[in-house]
Protein backbone atom coordinates (compact mmCIF):
# COMPACT_ATOMS: atom_id res chain seq x y z
CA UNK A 1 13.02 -11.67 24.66
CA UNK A 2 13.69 -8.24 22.85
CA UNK A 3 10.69 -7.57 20.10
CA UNK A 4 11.07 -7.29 16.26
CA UNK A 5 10.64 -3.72 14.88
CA UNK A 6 8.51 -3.72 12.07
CA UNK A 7 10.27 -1.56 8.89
CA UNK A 8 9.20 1.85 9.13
CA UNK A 9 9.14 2.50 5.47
CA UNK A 10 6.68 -0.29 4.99
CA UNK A 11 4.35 0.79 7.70
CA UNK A 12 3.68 3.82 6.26
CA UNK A 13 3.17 2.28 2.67
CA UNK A 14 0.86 -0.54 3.55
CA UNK A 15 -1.47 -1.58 5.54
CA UNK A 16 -3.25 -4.90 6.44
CA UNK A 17 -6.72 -5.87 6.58
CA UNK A 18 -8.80 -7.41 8.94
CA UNK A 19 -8.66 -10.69 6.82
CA UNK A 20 -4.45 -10.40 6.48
CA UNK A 21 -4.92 -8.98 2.39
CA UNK A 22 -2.49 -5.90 2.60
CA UNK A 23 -3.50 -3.11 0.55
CA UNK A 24 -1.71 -0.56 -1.17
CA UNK A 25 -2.04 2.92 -2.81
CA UNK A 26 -2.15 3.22 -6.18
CA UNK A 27 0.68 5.62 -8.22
CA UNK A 28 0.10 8.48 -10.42
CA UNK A 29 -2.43 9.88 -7.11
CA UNK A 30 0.86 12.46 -5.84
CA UNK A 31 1.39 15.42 -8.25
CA UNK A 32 0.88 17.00 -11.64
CA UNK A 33 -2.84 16.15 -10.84
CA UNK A 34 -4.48 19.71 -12.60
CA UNK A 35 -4.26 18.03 -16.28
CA UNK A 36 -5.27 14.50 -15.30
CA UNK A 37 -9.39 13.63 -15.82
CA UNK A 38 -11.01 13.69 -12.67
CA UNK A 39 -12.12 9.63 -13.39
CA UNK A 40 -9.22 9.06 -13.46
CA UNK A 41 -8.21 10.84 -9.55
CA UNK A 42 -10.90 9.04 -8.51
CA UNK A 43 -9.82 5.44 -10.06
CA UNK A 44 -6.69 5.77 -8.66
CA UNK A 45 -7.98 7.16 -5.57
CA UNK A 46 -9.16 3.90 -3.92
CA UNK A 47 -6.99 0.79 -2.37
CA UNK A 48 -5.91 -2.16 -4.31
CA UNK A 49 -4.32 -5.69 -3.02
CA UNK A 50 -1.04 -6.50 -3.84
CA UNK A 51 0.38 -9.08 -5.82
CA UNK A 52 0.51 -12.72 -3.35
CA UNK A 53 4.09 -12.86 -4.67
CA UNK A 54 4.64 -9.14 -3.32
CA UNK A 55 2.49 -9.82 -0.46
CA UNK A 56 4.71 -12.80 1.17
CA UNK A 57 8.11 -10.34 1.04
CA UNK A 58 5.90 -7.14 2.85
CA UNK A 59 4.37 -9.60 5.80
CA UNK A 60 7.69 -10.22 6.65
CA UNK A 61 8.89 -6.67 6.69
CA UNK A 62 5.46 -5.86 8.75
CA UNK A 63 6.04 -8.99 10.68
């Protein structure tokens, strides 16, 4: 039986935990990043969970 790719574009977006949350980045971390406050760099710095509505159309695209 041939395998199921898993969508490259979503692979390198998000990744799943060891418990099956998938995590994202968070936006506003890629340029223009002289003028922003450095608590603010390092809020958006760290992982968040997506949505469970979000997270039930990206486990299929990992699948």
């Amino acid at each position: 039986m041939p395998k199921n790719k898993s969508h490259s574009g979503a692979s390198k977006r998000f990744r799943v935990t060891g418990t099956g949350k998938i995590m994202r980045r968070r936006t506003n971390k890629n340029h223009l990043l002289e003028h922003k406050p450095s608590k603010r760099t390092r809020r958006l710095s760290t992982d968040v969970q997506l949505s469970s509505a979000d997270a039930r159309k990206i486990k299929k695209l990992l699948g």
